[in-house]
PDB file of N, CA and C in Angstrom:
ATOM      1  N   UNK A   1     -13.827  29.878 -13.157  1.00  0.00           N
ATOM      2  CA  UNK A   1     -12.992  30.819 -12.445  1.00  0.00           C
ATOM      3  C   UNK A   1     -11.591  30.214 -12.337  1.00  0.00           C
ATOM      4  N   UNK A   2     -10.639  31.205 -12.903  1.00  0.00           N
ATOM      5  CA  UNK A   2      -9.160  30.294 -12.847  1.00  0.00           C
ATOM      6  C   UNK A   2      -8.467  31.016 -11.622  1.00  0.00           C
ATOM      7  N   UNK A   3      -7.845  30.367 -10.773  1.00  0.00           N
ATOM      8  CA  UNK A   3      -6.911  30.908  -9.916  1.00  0.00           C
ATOM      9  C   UNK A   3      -5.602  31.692 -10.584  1.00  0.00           C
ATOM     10  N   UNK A   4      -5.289  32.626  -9.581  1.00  0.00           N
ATOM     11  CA  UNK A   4      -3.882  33.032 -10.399  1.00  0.00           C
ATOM     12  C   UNK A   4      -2.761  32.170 -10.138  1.00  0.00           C
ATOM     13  N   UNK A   5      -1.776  32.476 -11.212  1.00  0.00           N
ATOM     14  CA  UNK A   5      -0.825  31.135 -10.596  1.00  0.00           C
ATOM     15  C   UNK A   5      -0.133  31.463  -9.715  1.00  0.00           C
ATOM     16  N   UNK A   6       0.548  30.783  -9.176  1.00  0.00           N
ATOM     17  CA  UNK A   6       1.624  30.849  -7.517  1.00  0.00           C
ATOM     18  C   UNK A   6       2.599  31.059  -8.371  1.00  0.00           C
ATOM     19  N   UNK A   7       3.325  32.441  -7.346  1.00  0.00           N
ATOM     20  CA  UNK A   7       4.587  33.027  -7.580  1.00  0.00           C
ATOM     21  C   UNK A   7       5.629  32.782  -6.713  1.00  0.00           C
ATOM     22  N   UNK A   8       6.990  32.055  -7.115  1.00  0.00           N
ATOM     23  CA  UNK A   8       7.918  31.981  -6.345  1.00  0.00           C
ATOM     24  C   UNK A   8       8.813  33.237  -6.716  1.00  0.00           C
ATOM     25  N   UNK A   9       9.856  33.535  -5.817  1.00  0.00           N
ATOM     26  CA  UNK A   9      11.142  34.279  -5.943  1.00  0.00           C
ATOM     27  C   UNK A   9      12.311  34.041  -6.501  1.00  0.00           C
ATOM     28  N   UNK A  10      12.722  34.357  -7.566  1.00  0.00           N
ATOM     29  CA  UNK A  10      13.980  33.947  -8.380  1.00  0.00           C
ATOM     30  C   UNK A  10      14.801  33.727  -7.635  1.00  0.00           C
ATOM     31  N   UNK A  11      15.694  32.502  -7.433  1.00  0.00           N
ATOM     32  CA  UNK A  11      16.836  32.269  -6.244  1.00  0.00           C
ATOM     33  C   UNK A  11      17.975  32.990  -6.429  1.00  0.00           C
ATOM     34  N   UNK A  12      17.870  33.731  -7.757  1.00  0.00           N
ATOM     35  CA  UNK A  12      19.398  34.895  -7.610  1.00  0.00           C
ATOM     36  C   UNK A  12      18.945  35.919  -7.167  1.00  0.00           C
ATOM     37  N   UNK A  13      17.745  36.201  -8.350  1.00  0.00           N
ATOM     38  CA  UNK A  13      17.705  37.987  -7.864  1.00  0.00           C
ATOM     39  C   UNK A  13      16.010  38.377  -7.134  1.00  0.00           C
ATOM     40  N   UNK A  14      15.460  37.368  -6.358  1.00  0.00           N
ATOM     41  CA  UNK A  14      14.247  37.548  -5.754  1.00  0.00           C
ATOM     42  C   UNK A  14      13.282  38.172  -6.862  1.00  0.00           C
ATOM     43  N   UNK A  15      13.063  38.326  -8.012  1.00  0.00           N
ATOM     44  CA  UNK A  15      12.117  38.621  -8.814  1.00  0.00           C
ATOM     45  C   UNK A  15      11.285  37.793  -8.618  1.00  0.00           C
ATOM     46  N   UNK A  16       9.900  38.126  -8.462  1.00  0.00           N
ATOM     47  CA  UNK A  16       8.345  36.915  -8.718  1.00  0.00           C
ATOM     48  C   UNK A  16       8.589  36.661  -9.813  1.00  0.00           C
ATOM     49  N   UNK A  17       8.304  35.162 -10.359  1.00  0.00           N
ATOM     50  CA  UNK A  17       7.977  34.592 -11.047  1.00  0.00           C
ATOM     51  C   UNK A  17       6.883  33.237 -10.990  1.00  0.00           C
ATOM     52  N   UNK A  18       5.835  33.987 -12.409  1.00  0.00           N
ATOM     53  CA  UNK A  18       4.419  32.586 -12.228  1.00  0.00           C
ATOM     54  C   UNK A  18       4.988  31.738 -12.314  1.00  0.00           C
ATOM     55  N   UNK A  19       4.697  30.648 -11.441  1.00  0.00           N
ATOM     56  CA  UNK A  19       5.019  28.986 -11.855  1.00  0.00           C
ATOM     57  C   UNK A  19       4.325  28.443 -12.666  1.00  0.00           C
ATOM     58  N   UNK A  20       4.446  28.717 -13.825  1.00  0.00           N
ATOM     59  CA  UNK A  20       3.524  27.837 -14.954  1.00  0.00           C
ATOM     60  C   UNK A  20       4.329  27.437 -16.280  1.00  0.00           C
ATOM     61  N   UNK A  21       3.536  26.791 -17.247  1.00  0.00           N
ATOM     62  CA  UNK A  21       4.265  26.264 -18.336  1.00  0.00           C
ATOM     63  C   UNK A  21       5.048  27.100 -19.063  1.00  0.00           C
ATOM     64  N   UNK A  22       4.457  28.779 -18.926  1.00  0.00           N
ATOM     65  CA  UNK A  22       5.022  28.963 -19.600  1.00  0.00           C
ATOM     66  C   UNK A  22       6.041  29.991 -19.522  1.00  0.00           C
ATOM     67  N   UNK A  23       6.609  30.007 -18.353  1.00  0.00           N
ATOM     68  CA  UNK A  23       7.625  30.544 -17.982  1.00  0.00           C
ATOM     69  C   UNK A  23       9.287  29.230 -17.565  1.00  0.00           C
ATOM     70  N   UNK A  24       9.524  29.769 -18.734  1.00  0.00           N
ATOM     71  CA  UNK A  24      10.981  28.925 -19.596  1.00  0.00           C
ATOM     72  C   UNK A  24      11.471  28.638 -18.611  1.00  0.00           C
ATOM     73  N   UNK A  25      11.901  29.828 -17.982  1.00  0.00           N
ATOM     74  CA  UNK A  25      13.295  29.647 -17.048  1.00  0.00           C
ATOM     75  C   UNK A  25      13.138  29.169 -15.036  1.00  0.00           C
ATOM     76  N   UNK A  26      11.940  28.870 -15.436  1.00  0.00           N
ATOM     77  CA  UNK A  26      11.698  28.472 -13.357  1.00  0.00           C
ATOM     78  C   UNK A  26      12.312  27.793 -12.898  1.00  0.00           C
ATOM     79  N   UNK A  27      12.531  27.640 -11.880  1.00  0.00           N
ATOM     80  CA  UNK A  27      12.600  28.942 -10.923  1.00  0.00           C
ATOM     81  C   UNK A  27      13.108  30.470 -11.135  1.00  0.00           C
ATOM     82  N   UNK A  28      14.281  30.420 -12.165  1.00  0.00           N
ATOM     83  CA  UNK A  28      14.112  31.807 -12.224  1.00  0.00           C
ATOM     84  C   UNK A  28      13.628  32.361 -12.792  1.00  0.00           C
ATOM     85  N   UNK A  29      14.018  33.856 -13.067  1.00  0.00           N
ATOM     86  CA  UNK A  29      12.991  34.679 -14.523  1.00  0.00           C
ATOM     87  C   UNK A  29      14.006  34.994 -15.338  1.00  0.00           C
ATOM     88  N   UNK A  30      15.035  34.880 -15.547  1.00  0.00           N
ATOM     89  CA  UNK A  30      15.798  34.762 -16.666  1.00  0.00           C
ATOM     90  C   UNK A  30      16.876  33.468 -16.905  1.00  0.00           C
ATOM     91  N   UNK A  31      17.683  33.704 -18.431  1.00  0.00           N
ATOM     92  CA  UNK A  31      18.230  32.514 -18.209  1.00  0.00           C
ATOM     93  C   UNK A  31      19.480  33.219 -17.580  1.00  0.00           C
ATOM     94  N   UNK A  32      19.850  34.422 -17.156  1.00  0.00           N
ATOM     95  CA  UNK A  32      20.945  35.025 -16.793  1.00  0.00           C
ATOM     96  C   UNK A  32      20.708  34.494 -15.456  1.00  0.00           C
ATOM     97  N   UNK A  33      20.025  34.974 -14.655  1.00  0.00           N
ATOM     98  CA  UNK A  33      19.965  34.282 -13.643  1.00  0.00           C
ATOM     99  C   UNK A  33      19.794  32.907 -13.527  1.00  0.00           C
ATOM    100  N   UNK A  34      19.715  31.900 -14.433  1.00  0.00           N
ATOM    101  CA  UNK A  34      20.146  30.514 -14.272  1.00  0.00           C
ATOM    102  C   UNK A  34      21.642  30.179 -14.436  1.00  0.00           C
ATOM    103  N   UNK A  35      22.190  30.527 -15.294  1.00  0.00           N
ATOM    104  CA  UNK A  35      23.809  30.700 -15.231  1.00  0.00           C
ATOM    105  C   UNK A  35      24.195  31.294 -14.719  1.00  0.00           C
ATOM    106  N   UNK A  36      24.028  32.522 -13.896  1.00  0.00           N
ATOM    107  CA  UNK A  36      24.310  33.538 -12.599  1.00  0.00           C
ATOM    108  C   UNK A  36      24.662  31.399 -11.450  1.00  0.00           C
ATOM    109  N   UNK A  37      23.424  31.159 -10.958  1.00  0.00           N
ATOM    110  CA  UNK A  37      23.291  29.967 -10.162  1.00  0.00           C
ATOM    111  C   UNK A  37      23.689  28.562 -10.504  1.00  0.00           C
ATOM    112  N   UNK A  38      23.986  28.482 -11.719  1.00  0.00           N
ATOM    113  CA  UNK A  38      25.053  27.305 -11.789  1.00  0.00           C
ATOM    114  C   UNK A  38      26.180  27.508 -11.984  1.00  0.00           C
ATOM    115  N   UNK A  39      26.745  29.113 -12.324  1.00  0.00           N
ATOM    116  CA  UNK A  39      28.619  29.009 -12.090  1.00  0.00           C
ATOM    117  C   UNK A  39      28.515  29.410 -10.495  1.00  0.00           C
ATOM    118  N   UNK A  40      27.819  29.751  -9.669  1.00  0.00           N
ATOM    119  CA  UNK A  40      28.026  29.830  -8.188  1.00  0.00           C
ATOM    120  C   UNK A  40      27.668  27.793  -7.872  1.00  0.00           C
ATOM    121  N   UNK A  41      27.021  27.280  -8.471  1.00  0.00           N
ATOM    122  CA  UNK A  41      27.328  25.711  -8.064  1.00  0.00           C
ATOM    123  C   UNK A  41      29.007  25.118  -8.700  1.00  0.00           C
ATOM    124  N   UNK A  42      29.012  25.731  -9.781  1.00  0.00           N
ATOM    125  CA  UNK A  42      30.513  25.124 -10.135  1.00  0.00           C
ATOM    126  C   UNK A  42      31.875  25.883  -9.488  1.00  0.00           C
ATOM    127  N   UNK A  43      31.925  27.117  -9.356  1.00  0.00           N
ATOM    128  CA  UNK A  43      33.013  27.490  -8.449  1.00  0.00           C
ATOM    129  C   UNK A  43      32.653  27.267  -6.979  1.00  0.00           C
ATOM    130  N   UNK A  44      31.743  26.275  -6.083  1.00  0.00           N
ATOM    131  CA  UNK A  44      31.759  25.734  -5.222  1.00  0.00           C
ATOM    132  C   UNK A  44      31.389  26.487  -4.209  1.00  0.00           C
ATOM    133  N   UNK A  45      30.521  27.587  -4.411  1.00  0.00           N
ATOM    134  CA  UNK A  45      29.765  28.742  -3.523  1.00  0.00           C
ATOM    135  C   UNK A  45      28.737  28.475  -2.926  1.00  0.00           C
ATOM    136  N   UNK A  46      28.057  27.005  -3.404  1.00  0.00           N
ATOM    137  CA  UNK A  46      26.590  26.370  -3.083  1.00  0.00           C
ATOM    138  C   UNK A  46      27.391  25.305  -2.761  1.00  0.00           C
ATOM    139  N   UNK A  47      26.913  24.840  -1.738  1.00  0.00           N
ATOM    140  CA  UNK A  47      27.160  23.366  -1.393  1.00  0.00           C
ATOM    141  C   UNK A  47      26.213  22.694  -0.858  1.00  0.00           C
ATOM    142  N   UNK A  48      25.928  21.288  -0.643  1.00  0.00           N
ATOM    143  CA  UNK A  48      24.612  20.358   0.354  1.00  0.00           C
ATOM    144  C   UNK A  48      25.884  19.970   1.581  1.00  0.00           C
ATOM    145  N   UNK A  49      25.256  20.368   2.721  1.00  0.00           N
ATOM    146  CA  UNK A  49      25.884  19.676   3.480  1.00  0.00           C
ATOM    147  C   UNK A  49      25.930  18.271   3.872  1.00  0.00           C
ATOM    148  N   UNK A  50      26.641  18.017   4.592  1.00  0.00           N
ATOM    149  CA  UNK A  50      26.908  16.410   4.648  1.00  0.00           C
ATOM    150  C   UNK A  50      28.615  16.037   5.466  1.00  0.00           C
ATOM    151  N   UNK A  51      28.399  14.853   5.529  1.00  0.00           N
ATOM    152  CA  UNK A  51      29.913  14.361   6.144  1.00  0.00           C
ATOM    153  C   UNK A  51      30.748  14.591   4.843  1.00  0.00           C
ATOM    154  N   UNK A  52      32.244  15.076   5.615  1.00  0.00           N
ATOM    155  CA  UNK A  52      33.588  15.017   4.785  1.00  0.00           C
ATOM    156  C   UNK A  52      33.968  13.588   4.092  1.00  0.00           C
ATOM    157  N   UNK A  53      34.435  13.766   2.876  1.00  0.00           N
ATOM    158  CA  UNK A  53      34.523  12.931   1.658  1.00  0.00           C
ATOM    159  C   UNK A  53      35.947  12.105   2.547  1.00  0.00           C
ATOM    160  N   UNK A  54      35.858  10.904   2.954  1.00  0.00           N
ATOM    161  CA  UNK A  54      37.606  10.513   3.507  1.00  0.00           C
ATOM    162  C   UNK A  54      38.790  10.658   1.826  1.00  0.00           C
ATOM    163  N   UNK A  55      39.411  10.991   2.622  1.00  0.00           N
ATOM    164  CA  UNK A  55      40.602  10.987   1.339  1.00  0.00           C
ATOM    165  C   UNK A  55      40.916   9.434   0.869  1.00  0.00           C
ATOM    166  N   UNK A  56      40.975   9.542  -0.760  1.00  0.00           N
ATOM    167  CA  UNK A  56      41.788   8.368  -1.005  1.00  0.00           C
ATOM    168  C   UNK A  56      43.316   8.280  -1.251  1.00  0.00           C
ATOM    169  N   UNK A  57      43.268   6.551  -0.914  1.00  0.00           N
ATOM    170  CA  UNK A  57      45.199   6.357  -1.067  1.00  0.00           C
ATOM    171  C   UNK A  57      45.480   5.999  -2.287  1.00  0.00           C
TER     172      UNK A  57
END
């Protein structure tokens, strides 16, 4: 008896997607939505919080 696999939510567009081998793009379900979520990490829309960077001299 195989379990079904565990479905997470695409972090752009909430689509289920199986977590398994053979879904390419996981977390998401496309690769649009993977480049959708790394130009929102590169134009600086995602951030980790944390302490301010001190300026250098």
């Amino acid at each position: 008896m195989s379990e079904a696999p565990i479905e997470v939510a695409c972090p752009t567009c909430g689509k289920p997607v199986p977590w398994t081998a053979q879904s390419q793009w996981r977390p998401f379900c496309s690769e649009r939505c993977r480049l959708i979520d790394l130009g929102e990490w590169l134009s600086e829309e995602h951030r980790i919080p944390g302490d301010p960077v001190p300026p250098e001299h």
